[in-house]
PDB file of N, CA and C in Angstrom:
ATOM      1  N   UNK A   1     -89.701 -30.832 -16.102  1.00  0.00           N
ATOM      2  CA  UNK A   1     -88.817 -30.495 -15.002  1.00  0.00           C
ATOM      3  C   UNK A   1     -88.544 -28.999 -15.004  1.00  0.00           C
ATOM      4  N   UNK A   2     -89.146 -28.182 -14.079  1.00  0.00           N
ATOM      5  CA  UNK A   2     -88.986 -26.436 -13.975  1.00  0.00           C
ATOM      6  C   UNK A   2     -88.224 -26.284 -12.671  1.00  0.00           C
ATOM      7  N   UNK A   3     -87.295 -26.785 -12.336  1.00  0.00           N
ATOM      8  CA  UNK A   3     -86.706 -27.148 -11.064  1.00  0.00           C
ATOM      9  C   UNK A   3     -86.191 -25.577 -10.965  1.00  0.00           C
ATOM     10  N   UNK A   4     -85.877 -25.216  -9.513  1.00  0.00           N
ATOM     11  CA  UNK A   4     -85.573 -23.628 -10.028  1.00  0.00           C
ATOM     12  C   UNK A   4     -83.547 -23.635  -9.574  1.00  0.00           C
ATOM     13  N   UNK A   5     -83.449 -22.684 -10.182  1.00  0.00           N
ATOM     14  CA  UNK A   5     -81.955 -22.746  -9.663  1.00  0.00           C
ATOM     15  C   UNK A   5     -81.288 -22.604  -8.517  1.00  0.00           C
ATOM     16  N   UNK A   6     -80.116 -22.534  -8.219  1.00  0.00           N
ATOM     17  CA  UNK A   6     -79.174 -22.659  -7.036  1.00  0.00           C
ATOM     18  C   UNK A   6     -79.118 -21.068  -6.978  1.00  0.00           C
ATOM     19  N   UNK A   7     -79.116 -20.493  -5.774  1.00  0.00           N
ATOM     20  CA  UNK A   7     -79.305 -19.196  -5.509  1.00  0.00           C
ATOM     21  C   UNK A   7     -77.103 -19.024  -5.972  1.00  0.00           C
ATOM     22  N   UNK A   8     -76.896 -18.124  -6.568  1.00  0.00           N
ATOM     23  CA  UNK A   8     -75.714 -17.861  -6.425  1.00  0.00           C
ATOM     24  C   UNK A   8     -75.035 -17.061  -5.311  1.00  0.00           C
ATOM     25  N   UNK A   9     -75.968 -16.245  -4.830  1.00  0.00           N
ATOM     26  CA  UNK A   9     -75.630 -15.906  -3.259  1.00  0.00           C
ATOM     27  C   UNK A   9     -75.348 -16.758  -2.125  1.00  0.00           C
ATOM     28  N   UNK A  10     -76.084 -17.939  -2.590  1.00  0.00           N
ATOM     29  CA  UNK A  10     -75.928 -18.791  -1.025  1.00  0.00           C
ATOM     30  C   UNK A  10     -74.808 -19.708  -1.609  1.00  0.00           C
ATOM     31  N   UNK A  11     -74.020 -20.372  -2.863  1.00  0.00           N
ATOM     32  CA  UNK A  11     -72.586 -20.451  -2.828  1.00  0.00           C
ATOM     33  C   UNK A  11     -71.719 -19.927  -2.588  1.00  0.00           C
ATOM     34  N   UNK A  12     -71.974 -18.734  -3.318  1.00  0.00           N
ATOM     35  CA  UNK A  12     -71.177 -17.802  -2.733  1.00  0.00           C
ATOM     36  C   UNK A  12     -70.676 -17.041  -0.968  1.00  0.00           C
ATOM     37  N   UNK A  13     -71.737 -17.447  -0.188  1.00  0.00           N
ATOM     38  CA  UNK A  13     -71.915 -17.032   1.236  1.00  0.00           C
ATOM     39  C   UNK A  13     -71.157 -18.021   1.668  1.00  0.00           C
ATOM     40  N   UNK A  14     -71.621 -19.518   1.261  1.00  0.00           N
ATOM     41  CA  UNK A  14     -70.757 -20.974   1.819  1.00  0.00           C
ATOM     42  C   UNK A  14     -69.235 -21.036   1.448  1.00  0.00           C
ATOM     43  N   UNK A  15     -69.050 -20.662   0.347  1.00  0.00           N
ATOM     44  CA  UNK A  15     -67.681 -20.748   0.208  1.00  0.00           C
ATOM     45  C   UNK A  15     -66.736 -19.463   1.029  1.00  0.00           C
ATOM     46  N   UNK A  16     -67.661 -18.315   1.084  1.00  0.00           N
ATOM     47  CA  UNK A  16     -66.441 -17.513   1.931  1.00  0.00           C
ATOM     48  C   UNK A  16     -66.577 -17.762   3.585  1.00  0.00           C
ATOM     49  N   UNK A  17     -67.595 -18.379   3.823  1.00  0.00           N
ATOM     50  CA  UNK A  17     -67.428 -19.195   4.784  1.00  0.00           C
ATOM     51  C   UNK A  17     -66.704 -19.543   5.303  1.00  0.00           C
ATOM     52  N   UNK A  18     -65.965 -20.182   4.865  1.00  0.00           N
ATOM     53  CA  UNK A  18     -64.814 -21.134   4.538  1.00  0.00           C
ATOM     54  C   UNK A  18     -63.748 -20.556   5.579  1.00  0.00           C
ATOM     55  N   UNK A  19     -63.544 -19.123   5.164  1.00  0.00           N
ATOM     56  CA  UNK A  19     -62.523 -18.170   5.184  1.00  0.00           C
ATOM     57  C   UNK A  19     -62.867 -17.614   6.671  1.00  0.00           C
ATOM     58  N   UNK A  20     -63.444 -18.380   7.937  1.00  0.00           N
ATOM     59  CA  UNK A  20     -63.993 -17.633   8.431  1.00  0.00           C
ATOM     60  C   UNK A  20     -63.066 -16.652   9.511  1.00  0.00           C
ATOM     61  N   UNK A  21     -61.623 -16.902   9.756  1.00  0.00           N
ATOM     62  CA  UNK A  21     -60.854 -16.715  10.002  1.00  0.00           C
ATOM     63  C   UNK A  21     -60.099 -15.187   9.789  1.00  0.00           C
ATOM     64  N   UNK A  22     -60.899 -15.258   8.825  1.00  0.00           N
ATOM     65  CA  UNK A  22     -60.551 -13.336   7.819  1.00  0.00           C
ATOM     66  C   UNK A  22     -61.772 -12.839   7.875  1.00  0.00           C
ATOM     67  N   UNK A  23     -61.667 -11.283   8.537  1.00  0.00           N
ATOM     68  CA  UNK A  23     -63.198 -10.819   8.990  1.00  0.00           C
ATOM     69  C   UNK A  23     -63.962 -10.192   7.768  1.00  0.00           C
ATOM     70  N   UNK A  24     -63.446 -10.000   6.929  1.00  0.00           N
ATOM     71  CA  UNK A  24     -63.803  -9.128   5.590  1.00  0.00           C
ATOM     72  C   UNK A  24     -64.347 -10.818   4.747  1.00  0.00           C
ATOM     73  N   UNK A  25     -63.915 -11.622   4.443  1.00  0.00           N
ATOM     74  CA  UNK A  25     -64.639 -13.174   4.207  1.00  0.00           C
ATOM     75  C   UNK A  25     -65.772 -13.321   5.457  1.00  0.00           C
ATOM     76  N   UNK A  26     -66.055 -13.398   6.570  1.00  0.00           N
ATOM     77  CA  UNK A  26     -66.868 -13.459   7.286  1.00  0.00           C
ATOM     78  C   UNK A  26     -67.936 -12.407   7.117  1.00  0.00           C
ATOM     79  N   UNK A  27     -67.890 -10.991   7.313  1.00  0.00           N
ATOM     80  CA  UNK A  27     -69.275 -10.130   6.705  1.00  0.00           C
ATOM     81  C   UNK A  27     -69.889 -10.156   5.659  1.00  0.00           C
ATOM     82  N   UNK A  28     -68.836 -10.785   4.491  1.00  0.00           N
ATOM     83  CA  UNK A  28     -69.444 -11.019   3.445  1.00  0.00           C
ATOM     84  C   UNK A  28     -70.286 -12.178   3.038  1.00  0.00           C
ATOM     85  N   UNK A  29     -69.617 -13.120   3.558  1.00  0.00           N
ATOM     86  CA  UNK A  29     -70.691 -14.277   3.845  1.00  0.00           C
ATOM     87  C   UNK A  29     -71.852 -14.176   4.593  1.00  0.00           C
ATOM     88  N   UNK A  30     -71.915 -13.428   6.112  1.00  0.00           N
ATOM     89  CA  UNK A  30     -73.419 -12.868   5.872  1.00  0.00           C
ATOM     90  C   UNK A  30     -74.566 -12.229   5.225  1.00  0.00           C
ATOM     91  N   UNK A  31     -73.517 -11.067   4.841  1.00  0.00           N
ATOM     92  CA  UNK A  31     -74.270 -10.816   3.858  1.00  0.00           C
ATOM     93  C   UNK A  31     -74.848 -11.432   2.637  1.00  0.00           C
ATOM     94  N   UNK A  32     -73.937 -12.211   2.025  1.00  0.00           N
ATOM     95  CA  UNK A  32     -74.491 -12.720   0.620  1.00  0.00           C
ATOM     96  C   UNK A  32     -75.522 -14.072   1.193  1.00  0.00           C
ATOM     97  N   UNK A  33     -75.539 -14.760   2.612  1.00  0.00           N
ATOM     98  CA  UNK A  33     -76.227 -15.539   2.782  1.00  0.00           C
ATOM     99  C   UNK A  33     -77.239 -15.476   3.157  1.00  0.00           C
ATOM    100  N   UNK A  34     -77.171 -13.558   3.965  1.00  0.00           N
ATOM    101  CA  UNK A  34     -78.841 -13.500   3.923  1.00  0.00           C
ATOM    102  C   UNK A  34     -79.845 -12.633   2.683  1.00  0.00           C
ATOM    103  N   UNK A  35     -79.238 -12.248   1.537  1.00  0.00           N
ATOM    104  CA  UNK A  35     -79.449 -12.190   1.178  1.00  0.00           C
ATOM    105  C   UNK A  35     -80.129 -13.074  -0.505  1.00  0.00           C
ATOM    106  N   UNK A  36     -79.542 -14.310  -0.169  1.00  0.00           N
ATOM    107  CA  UNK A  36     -79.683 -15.717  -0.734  1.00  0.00           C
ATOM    108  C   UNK A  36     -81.455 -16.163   0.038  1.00  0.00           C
ATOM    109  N   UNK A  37     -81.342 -16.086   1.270  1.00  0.00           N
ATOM    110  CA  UNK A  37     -82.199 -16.754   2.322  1.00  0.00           C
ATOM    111  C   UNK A  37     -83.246 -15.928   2.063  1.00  0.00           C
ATOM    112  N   UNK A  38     -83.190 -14.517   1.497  1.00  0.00           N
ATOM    113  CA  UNK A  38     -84.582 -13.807   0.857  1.00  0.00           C
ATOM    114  C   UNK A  38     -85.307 -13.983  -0.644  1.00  0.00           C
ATOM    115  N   UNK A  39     -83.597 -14.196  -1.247  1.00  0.00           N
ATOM    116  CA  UNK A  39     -84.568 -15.494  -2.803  1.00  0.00           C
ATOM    117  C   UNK A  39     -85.061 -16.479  -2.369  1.00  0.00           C
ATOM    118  N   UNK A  40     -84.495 -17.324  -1.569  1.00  0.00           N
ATOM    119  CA  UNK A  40     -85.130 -18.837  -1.166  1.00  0.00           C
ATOM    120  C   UNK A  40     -86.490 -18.394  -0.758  1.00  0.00           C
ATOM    121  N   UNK A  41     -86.944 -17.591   0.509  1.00  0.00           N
ATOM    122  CA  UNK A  41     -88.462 -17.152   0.760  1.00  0.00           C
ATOM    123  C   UNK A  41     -88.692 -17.242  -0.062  1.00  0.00           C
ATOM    124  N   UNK A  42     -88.739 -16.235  -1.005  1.00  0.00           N
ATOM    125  CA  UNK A  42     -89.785 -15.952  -2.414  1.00  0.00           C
ATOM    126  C   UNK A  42     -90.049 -16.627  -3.288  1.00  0.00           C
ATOM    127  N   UNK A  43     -89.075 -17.780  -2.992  1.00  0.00           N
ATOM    128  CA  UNK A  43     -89.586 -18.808  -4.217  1.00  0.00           C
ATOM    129  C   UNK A  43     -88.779 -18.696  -5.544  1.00  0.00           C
ATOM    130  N   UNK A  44     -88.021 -17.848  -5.856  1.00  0.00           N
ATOM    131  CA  UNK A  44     -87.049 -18.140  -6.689  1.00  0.00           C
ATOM    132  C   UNK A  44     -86.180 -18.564  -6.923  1.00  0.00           C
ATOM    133  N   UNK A  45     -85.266 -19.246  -5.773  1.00  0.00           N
ATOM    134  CA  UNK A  45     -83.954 -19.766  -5.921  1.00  0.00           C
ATOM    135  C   UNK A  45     -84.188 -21.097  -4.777  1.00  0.00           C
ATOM    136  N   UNK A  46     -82.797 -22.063  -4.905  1.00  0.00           N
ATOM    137  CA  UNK A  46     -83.046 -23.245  -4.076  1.00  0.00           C
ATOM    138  C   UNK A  46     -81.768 -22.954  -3.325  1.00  0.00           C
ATOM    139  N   UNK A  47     -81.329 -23.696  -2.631  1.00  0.00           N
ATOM    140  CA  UNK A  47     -80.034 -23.511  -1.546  1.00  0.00           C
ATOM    141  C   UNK A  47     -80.148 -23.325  -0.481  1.00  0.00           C
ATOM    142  N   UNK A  48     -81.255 -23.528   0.443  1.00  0.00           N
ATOM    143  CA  UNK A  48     -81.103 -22.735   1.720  1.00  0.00           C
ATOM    144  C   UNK A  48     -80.614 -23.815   2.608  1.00  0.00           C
ATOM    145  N   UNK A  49     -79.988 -24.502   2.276  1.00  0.00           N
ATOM    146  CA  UNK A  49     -79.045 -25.756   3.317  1.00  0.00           C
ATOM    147  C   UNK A  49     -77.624 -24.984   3.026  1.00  0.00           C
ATOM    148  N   UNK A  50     -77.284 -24.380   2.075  1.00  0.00           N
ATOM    149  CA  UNK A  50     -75.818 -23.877   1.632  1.00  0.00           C
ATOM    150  C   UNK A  50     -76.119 -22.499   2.402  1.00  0.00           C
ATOM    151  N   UNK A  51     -77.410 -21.543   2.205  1.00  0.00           N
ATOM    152  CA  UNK A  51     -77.493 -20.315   3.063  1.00  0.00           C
ATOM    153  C   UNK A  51     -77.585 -20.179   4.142  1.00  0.00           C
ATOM    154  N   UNK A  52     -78.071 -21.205   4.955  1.00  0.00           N
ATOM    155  CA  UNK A  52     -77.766 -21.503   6.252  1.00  0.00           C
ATOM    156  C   UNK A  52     -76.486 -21.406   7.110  1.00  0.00           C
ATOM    157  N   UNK A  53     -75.672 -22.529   6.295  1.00  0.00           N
ATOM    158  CA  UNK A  53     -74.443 -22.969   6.653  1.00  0.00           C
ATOM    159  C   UNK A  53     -73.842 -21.694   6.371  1.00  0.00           C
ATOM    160  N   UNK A  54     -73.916 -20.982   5.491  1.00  0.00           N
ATOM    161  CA  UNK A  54     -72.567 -20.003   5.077  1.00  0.00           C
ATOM    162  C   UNK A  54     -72.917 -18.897   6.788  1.00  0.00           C
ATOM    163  N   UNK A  55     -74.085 -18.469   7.017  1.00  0.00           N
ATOM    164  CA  UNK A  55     -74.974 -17.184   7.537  1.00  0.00           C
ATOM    165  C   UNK A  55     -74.172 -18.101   8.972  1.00  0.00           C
ATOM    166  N   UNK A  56     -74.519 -18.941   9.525  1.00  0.00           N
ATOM    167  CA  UNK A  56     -74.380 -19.546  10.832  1.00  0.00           C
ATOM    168  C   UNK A  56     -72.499 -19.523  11.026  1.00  0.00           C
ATOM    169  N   UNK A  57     -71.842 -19.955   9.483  1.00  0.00           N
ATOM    170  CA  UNK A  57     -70.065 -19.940  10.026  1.00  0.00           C
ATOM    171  C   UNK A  57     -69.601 -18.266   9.786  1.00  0.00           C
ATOM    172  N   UNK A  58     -70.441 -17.577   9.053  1.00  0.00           N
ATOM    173  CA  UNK A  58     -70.226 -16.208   9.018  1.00  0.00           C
ATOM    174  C   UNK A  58     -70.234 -15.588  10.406  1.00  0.00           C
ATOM    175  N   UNK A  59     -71.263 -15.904  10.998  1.00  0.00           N
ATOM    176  CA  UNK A  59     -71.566 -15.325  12.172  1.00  0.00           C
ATOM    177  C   UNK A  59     -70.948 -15.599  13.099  1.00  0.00           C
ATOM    178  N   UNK A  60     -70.165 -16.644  13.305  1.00  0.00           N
ATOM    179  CA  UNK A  60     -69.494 -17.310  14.076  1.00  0.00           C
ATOM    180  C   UNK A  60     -67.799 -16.640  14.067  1.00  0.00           C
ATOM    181  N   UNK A  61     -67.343 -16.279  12.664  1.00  0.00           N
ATOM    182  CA  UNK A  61     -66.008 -15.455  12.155  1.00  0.00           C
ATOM    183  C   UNK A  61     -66.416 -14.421  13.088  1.00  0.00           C
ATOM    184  N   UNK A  62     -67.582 -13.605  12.712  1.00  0.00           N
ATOM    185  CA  UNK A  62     -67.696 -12.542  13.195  1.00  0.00           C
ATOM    186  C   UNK A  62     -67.508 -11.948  14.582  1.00  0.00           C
ATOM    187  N   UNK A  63     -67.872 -12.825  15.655  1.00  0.00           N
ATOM    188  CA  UNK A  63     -68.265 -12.988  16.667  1.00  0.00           C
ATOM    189  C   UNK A  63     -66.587 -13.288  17.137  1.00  0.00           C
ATOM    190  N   UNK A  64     -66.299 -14.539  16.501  1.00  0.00           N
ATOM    191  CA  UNK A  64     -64.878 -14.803  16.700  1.00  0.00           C
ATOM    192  C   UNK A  64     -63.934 -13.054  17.133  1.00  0.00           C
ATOM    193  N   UNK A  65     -63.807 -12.564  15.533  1.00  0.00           N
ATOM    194  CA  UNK A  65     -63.334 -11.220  15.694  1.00  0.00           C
ATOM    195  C   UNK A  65     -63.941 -10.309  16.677  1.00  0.00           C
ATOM    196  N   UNK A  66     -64.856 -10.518  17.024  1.00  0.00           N
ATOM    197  CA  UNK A  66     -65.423  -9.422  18.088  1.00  0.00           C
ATOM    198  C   UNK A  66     -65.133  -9.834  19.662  1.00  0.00           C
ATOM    199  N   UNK A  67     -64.751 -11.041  19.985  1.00  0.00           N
ATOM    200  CA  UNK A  67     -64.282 -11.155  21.317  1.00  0.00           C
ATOM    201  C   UNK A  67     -62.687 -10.868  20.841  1.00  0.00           C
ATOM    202  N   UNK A  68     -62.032 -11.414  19.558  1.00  0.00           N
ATOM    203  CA  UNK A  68     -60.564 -10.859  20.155  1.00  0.00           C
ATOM    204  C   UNK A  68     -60.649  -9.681  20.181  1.00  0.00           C
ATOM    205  N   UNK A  69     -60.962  -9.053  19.713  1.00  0.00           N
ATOM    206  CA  UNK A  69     -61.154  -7.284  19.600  1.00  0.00           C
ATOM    207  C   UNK A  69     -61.600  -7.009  20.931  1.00  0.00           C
ATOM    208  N   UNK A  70     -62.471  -7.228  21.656  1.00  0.00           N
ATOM    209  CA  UNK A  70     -62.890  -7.254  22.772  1.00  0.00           C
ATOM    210  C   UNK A  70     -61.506  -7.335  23.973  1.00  0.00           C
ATOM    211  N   UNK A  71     -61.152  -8.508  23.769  1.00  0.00           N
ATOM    212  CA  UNK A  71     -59.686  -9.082  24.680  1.00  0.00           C
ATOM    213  C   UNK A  71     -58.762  -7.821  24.614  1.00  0.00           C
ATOM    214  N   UNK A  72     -58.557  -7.930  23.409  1.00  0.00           N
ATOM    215  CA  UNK A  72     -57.377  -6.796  22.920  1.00  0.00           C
ATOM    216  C   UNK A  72     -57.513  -5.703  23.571  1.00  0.00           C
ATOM    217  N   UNK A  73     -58.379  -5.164  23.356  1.00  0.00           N
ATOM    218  CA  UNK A  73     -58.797  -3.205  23.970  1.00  0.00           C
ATOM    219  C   UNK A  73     -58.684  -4.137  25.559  1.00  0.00           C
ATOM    220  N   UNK A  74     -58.920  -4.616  25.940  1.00  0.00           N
ATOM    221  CA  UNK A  74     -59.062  -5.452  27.673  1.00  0.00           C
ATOM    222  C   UNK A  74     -57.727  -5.234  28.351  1.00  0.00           C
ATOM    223  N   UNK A  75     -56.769  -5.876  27.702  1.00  0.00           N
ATOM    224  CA  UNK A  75     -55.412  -6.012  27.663  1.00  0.00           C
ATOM    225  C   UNK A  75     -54.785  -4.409  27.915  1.00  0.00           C
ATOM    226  N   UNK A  76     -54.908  -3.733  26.574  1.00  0.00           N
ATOM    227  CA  UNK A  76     -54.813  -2.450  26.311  1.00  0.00           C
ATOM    228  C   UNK A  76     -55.074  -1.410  27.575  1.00  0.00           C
ATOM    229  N   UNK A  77     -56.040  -1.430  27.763  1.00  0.00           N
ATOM    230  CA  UNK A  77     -56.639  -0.496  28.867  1.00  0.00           C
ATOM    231  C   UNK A  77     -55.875  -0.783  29.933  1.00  0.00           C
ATOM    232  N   UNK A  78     -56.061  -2.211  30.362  1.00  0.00           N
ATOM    233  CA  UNK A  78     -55.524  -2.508  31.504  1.00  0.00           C
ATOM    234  C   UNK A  78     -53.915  -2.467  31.593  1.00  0.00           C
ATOM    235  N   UNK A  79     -53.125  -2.378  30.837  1.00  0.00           N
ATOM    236  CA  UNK A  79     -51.834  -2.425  31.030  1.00  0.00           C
ATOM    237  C   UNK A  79     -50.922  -1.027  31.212  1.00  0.00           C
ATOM    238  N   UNK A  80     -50.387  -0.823  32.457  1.00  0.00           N
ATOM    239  CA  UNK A  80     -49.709   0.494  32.554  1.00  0.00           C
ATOM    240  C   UNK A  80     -48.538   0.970  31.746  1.00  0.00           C
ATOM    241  N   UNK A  81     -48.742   0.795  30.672  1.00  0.00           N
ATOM    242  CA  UNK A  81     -48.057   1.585  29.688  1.00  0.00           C
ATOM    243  C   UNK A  81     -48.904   2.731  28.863  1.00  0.00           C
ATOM    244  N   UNK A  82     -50.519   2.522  28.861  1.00  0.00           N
ATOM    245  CA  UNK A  82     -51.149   2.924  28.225  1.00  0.00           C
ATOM    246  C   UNK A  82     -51.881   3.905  29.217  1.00  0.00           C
TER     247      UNK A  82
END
């Protein structure tokens, strides 16, 4: 049995996942999940059901934060106080 190991990047990506709500937990979970998803290519590490998931709810935080941010400056601009 030479089974290969669990990429520790792509737990690590899934669990801050989690967090996707906090944008600093969300970039980081991309990051560490695509960088998991380039051991999995190569053949050294296993996980890419956990690097998936983390990269896809990362992206999703992210995106999240980028329309309120979006709204916000919207609001901003448009309101005659500013």
């Amino acid at each position: 049995m030479n089974e290969k190991p669990f990429s520790g990047f792509a737990i690590t990506g899934f669990v801050l996942s989690f967090f996707w709500f906090l944008i600093v937990p969300s970039v980081l979970a991309v990051i560490f999940s695509g960088v998991a998803l380039q051991q999995i290519h190569q053949g050294k590490r296993q996980g890419k059901g956990l690097a998936i998931a983390g990269l896809v709810m990362g992206i999703i935080g992210v995106a999240v934060y980028a329309l309120f941010f979006a709204a916000i400056s919207a609001a901003i601009a448009s309101s005659p106080f500013f």
